[in-house]
PDB file of N, CA and C in Angstrom:
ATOM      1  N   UNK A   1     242.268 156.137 -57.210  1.00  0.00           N
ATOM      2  CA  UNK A   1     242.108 155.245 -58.332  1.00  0.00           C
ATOM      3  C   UNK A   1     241.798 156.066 -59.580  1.00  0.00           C
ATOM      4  N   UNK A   2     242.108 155.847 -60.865  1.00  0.00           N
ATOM      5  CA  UNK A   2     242.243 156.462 -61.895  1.00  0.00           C
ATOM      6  C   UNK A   2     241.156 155.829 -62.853  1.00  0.00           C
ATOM      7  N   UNK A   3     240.645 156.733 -63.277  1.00  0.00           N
ATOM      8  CA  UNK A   3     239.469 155.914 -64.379  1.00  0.00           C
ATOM      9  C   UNK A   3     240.149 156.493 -66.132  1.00  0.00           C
ATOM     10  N   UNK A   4     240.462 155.210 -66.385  1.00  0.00           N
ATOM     11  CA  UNK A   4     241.250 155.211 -67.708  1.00  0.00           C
ATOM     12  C   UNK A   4     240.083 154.560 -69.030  1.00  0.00           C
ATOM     13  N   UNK A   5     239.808 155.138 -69.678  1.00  0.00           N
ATOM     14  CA  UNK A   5     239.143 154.365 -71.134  1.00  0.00           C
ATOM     15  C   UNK A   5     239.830 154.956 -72.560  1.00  0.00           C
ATOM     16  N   UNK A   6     239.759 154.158 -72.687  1.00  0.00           N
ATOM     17  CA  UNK A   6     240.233 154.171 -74.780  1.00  0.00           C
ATOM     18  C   UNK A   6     241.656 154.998 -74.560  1.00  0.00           C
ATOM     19  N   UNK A   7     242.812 154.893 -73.225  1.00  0.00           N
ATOM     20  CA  UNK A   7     243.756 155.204 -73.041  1.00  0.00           C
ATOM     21  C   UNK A   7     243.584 156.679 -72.485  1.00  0.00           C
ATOM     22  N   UNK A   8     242.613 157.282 -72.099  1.00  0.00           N
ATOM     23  CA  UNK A   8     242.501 158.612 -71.295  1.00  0.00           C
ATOM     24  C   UNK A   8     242.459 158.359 -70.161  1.00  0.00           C
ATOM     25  N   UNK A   9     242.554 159.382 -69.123  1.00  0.00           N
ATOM     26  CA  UNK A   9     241.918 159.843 -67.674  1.00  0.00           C
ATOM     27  C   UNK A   9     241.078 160.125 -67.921  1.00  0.00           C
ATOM     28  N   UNK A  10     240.019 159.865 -67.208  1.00  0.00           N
ATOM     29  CA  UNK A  10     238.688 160.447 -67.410  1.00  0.00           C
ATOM     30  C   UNK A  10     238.749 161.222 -65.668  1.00  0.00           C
ATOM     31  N   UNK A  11     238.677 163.246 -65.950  1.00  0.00           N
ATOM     32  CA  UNK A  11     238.730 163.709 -64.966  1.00  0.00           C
ATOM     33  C   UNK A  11     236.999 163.723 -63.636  1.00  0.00           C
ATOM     34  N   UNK A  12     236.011 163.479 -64.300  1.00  0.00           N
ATOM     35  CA  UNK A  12     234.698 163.457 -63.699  1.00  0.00           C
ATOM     36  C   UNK A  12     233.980 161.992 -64.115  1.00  0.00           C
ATOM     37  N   UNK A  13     233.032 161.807 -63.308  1.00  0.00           N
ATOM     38  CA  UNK A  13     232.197 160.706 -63.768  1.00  0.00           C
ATOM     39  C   UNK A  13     231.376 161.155 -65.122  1.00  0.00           C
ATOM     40  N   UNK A  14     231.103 162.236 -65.430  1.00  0.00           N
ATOM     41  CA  UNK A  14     230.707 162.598 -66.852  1.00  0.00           C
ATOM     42  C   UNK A  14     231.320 162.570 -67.945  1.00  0.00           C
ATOM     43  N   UNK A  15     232.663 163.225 -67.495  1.00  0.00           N
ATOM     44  CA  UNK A  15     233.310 162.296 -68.759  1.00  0.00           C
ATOM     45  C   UNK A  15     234.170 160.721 -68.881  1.00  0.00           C
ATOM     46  N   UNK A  16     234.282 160.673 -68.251  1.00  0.00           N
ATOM     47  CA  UNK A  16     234.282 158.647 -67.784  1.00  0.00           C
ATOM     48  C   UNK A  16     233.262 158.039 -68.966  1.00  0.00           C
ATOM     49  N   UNK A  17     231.965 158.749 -68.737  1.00  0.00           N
ATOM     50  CA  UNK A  17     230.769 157.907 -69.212  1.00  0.00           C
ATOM     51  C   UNK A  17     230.782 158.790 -71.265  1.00  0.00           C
ATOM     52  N   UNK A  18     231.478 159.426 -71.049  1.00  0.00           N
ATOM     53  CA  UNK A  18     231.205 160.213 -72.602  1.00  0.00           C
ATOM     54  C   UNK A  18     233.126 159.138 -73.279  1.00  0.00           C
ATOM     55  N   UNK A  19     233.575 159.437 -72.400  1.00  0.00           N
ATOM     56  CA  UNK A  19     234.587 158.665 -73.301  1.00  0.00           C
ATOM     57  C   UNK A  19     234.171 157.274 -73.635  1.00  0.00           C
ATOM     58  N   UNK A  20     232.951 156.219 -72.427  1.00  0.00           N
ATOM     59  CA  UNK A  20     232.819 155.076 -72.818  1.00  0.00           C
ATOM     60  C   UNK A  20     232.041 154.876 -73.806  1.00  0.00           C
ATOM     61  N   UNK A  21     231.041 156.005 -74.137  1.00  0.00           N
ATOM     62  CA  UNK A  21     230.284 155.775 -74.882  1.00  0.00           C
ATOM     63  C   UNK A  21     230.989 156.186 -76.505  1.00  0.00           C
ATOM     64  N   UNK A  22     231.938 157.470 -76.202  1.00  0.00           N
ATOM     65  CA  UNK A  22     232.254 157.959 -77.257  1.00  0.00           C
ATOM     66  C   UNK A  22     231.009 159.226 -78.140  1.00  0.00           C
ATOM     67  N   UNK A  23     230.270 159.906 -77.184  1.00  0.00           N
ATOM     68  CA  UNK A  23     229.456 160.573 -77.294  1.00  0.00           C
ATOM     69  C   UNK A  23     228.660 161.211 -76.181  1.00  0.00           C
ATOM     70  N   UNK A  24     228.695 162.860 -76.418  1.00  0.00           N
ATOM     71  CA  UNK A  24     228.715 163.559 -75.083  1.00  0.00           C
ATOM     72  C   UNK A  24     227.086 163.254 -74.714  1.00  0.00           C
ATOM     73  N   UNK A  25     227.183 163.677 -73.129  1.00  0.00           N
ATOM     74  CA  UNK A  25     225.750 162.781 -72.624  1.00  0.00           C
ATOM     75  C   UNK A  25     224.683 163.735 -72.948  1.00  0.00           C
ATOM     76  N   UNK A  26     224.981 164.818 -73.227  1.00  0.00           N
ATOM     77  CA  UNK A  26     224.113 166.140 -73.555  1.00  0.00           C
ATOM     78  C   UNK A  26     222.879 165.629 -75.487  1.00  0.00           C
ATOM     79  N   UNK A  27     223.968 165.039 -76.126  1.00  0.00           N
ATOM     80  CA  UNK A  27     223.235 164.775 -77.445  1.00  0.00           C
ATOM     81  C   UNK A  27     222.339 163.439 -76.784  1.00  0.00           C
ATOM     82  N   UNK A  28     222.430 162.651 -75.902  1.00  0.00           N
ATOM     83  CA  UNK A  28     221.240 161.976 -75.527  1.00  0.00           C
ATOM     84  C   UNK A  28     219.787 162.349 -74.553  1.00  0.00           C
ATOM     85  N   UNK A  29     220.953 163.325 -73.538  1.00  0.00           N
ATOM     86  CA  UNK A  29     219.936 164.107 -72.640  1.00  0.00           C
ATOM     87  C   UNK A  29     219.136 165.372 -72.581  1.00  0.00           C
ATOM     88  N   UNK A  30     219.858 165.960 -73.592  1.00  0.00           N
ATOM     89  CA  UNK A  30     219.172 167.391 -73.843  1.00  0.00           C
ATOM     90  C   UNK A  30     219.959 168.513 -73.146  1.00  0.00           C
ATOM     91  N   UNK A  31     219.788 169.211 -73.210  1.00  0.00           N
ATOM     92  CA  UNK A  31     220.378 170.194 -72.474  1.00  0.00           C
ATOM     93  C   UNK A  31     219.194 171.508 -72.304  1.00  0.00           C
ATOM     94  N   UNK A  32     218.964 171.890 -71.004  1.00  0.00           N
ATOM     95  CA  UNK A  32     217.758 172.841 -70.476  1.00  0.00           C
ATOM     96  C   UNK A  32     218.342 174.094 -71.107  1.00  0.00           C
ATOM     97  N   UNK A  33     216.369 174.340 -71.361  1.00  0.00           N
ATOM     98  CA  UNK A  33     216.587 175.697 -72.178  1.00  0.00           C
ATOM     99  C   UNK A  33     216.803 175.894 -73.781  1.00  0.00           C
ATOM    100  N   UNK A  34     216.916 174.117 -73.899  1.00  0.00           N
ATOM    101  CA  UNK A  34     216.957 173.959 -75.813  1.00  0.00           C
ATOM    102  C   UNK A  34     215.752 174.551 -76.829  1.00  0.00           C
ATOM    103  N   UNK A  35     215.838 175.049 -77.631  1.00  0.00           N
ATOM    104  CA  UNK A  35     215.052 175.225 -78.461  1.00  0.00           C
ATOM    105  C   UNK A  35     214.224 173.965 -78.906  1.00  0.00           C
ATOM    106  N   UNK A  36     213.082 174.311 -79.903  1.00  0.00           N
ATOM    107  CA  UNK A  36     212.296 173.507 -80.236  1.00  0.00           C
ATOM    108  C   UNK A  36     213.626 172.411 -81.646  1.00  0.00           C
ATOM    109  N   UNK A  37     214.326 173.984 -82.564  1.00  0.00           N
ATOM    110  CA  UNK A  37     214.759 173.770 -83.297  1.00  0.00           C
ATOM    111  C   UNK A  37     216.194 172.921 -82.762  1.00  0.00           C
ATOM    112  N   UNK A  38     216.860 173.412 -81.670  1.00  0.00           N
ATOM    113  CA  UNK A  38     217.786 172.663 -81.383  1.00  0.00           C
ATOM    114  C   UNK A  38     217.371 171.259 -80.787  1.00  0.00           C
ATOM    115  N   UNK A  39     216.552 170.782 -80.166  1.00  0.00           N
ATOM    116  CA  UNK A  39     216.279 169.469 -79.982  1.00  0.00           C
ATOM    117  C   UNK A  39     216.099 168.674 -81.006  1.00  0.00           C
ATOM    118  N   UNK A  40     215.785 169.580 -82.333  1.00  0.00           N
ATOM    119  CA  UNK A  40     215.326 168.504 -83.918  1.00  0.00           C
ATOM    120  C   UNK A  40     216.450 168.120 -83.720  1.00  0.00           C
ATOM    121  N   UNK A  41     217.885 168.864 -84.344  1.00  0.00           N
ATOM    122  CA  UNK A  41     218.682 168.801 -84.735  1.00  0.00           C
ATOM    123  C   UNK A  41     219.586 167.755 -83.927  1.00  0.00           C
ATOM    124  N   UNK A  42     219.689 167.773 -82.481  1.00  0.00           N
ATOM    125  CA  UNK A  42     220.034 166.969 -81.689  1.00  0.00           C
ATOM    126  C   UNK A  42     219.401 165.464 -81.827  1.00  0.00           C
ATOM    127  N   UNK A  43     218.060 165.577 -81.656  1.00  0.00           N
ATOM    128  CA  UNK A  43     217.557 164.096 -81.825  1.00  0.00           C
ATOM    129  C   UNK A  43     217.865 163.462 -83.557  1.00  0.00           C
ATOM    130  N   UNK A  44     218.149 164.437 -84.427  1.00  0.00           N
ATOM    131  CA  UNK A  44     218.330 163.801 -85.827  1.00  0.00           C
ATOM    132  C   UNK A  44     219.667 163.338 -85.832  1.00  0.00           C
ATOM    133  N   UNK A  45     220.697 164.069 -85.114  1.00  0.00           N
ATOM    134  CA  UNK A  45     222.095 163.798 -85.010  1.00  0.00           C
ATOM    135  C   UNK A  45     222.465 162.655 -83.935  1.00  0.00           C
ATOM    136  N   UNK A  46     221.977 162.064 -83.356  1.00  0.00           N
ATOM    137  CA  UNK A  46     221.164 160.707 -82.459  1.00  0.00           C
ATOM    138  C   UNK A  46     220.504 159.681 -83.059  1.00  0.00           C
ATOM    139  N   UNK A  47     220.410 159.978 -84.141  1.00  0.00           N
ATOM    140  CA  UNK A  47     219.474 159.413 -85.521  1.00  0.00           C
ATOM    141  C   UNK A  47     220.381 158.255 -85.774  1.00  0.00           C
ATOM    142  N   UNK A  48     221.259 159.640 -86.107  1.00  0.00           N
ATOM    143  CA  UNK A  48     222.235 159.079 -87.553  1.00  0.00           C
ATOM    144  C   UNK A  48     223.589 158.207 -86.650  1.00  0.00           C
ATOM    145  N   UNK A  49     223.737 158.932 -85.206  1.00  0.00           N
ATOM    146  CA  UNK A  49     224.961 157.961 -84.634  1.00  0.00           C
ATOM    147  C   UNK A  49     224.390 156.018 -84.402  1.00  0.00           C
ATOM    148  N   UNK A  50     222.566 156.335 -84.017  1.00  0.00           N
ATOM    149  CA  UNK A  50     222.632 154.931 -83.824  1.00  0.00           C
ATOM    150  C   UNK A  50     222.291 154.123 -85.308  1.00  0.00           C
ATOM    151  N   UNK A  51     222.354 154.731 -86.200  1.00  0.00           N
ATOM    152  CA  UNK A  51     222.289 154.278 -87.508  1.00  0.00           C
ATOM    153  C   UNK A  51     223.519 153.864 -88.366  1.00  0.00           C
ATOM    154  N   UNK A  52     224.757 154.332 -87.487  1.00  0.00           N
ATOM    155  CA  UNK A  52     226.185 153.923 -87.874  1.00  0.00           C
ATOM    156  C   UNK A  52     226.678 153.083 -86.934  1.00  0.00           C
ATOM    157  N   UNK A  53     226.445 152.871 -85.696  1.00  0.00           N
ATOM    158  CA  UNK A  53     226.473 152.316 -84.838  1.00  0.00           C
ATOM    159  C   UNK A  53     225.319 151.494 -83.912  1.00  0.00           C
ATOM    160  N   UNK A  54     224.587 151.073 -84.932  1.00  0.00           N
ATOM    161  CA  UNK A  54     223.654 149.849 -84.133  1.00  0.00           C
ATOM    162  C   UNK A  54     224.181 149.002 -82.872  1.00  0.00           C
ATOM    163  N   UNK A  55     225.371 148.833 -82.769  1.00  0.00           N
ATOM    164  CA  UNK A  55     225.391 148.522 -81.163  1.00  0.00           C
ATOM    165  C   UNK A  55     225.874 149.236 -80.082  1.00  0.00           C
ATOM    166  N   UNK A  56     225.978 150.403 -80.237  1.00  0.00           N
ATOM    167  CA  UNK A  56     225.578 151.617 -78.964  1.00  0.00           C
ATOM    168  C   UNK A  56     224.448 151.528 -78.486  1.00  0.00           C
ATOM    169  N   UNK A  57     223.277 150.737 -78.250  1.00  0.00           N
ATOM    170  CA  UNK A  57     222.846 150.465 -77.341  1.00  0.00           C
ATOM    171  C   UNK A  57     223.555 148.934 -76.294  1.00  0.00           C
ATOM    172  N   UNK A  58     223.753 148.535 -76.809  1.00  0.00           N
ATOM    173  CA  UNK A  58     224.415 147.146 -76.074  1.00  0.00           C
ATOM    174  C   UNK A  58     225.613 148.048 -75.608  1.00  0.00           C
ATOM    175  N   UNK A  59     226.113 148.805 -75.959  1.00  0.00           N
ATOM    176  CA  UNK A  59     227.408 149.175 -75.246  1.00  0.00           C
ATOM    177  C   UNK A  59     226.963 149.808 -74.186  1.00  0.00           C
ATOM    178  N   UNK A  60     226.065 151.082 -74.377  1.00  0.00           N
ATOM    179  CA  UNK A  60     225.260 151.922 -73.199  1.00  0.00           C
ATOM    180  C   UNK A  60     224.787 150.885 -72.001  1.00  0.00           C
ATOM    181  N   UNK A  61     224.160 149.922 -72.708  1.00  0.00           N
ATOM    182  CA  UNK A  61     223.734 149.194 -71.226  1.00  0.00           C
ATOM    183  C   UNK A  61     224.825 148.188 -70.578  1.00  0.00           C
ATOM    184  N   UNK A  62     226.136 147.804 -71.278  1.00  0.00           N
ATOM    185  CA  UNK A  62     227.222 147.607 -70.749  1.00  0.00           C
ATOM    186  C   UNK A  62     227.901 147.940 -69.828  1.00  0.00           C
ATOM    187  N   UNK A  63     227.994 149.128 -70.115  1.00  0.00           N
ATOM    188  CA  UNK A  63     228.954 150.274 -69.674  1.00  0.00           C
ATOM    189  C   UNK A  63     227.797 151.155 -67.925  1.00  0.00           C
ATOM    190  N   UNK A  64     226.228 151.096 -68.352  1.00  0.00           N
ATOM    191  CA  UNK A  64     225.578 151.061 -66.909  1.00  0.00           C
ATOM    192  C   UNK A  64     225.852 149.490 -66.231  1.00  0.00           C
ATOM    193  N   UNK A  65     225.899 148.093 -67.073  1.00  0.00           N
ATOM    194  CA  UNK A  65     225.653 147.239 -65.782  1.00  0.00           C
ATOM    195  C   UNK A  65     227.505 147.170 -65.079  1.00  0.00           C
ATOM    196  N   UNK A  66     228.551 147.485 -65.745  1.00  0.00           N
ATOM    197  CA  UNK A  66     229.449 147.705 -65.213  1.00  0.00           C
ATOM    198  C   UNK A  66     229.966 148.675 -64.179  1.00  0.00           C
ATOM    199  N   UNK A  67     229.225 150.114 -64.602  1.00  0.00           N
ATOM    200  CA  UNK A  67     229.196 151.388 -63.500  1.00  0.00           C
ATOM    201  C   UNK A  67     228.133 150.652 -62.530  1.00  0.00           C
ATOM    202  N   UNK A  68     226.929 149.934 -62.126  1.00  0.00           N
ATOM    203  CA  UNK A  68     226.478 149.452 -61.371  1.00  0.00           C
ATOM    204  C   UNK A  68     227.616 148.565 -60.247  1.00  0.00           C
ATOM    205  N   UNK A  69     227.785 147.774 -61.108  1.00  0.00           N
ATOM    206  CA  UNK A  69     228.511 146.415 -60.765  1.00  0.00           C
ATOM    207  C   UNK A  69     229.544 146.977 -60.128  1.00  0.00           C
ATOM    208  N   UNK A  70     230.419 147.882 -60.168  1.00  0.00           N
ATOM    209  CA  UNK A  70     231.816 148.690 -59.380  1.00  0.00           C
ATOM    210  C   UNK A  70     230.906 149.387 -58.072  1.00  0.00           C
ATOM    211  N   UNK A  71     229.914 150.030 -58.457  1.00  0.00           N
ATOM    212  CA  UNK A  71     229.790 151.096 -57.215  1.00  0.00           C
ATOM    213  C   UNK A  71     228.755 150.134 -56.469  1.00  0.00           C
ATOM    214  N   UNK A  72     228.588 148.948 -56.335  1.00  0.00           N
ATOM    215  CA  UNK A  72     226.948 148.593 -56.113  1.00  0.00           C
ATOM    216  C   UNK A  72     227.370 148.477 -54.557  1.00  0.00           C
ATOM    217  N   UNK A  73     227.861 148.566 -54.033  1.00  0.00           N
ATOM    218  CA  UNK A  73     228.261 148.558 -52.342  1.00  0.00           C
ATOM    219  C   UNK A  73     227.682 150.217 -51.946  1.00  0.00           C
ATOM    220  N   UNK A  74     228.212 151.077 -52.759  1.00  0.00           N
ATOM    221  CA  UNK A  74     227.448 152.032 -52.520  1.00  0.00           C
ATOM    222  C   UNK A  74     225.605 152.365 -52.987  1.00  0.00           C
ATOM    223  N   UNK A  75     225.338 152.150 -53.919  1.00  0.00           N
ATOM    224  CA  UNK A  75     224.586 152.202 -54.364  1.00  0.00           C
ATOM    225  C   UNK A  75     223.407 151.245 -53.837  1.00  0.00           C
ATOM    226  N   UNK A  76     223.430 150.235 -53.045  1.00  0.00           N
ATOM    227  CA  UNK A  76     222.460 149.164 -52.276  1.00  0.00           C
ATOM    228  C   UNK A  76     223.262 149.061 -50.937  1.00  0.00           C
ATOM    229  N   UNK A  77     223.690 150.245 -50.370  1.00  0.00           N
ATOM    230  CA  UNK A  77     224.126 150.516 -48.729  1.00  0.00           C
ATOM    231  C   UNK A  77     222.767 149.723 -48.031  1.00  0.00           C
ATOM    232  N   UNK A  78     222.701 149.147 -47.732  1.00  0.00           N
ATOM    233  CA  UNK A  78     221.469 148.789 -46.656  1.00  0.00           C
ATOM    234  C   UNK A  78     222.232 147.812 -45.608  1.00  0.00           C
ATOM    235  N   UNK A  79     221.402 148.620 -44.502  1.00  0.00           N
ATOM    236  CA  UNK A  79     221.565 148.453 -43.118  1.00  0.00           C
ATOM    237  C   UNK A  79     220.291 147.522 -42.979  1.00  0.00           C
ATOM    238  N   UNK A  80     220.734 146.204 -42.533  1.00  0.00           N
ATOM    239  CA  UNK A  80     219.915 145.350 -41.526  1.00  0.00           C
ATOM    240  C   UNK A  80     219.505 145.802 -40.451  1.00  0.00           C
ATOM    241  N   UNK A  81     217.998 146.071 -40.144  1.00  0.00           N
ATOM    242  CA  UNK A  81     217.306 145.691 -39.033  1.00  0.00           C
ATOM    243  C   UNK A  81     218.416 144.812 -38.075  1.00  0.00           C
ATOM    244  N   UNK A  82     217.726 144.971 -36.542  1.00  0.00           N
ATOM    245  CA  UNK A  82     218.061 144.024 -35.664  1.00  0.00           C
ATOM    246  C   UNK A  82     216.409 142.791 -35.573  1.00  0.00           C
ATOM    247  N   UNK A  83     216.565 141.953 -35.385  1.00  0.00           N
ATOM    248  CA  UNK A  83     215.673 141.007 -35.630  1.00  0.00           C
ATOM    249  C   UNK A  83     214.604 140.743 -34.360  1.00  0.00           C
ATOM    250  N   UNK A  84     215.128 141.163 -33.508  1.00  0.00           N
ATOM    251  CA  UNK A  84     214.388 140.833 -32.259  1.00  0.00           C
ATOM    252  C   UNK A  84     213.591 141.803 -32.007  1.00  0.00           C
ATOM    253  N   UNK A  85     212.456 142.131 -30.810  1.00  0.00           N
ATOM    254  CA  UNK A  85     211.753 143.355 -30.667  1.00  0.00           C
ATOM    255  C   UNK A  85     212.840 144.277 -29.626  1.00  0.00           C
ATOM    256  N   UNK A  86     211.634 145.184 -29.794  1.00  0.00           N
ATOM    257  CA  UNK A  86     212.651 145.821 -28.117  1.00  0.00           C
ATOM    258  C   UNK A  86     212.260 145.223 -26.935  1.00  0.00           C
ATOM    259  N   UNK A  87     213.057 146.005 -26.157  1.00  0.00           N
ATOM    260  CA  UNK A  87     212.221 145.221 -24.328  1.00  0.00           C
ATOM    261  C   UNK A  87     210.906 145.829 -24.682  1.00  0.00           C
ATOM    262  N   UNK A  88     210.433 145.032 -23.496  1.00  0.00           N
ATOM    263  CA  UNK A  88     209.099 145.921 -22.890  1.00  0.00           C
ATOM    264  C   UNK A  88     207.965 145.764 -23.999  1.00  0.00           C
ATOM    265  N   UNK A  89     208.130 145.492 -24.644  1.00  0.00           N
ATOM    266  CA  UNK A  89     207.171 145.266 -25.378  1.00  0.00           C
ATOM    267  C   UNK A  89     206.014 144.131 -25.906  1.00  0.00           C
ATOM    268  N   UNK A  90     205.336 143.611 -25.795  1.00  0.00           N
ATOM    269  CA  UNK A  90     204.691 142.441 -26.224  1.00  0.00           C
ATOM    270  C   UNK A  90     203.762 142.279 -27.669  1.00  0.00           C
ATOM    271  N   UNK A  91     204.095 140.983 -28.254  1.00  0.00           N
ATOM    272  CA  UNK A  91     203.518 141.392 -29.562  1.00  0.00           C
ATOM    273  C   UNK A  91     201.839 141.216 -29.496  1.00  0.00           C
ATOM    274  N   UNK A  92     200.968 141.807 -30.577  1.00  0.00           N
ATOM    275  CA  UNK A  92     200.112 141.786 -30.285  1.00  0.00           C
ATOM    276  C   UNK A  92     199.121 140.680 -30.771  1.00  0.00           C
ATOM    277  N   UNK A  93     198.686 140.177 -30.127  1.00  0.00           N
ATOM    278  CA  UNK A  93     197.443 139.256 -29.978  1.00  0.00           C
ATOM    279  C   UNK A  93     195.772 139.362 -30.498  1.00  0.00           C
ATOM    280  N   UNK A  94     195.668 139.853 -31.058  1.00  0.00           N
ATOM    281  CA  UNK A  94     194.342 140.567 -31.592  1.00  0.00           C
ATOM    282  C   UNK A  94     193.276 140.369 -30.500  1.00  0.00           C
ATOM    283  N   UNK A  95     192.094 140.913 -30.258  1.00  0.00           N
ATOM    284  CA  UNK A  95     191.067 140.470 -29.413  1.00  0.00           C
ATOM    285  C   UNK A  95     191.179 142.050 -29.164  1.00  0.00           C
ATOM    286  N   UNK A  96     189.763 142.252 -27.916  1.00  0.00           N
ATOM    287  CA  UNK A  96     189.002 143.664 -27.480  1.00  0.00           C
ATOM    288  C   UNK A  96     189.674 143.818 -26.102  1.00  0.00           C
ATOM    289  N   UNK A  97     190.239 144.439 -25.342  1.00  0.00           N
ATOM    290  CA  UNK A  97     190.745 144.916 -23.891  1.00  0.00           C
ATOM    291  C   UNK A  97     189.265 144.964 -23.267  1.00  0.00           C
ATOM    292  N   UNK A  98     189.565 144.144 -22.107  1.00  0.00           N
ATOM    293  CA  UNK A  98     188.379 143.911 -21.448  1.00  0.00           C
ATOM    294  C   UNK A  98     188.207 144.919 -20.592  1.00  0.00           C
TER     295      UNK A  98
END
């Protein structure tokens, strides 16, 4: 299956999520090992995108409840219990063993 946005392939799930947003995930997340000075500059340039774009947040949380909503079979895998006990076993009754 091919993950297509704004008419691309998107070759990784990282860039999937940078084409939906239209901004690489690094200017939101940081990147290890940043300077004091490069994080200004990053968080000021984060400033100014949600200041031209006031609804990049509604899109960001779009674009997670949709990546939820596709993978959520994976993502909430849960296996049911069997409901009954095992053999041999009896449940317990509270009180002192005489």
């Amino acid at each position: 299956m091919k993950n297509i946005v704004a008419g691309r392939v998107a070759a990784s799930t990282t860039e999937f999520i940078e084409l939906a947003l239209g901004t690489p995930l690094e200017l939101w997340l940081g990147v290890e090992g940043e300077s004091e000075m490069e994080r200004a500059a990053r968080e000021d340039a984060a400033r100014d995108i949600l200041t031209d774009n006031p609804n990049l947040p509604d899109r960001v949380s779009q674009v997670a409840a949709e990546a939820i909503e596709a993978h959520a079979p994976e993502l909430f895998n849960v296996t049911l219990l069997p409901a009954r006990r095992p053999a041999g076993r009896r449940p317990y009754r509270g009180g002192v063993a005489a």
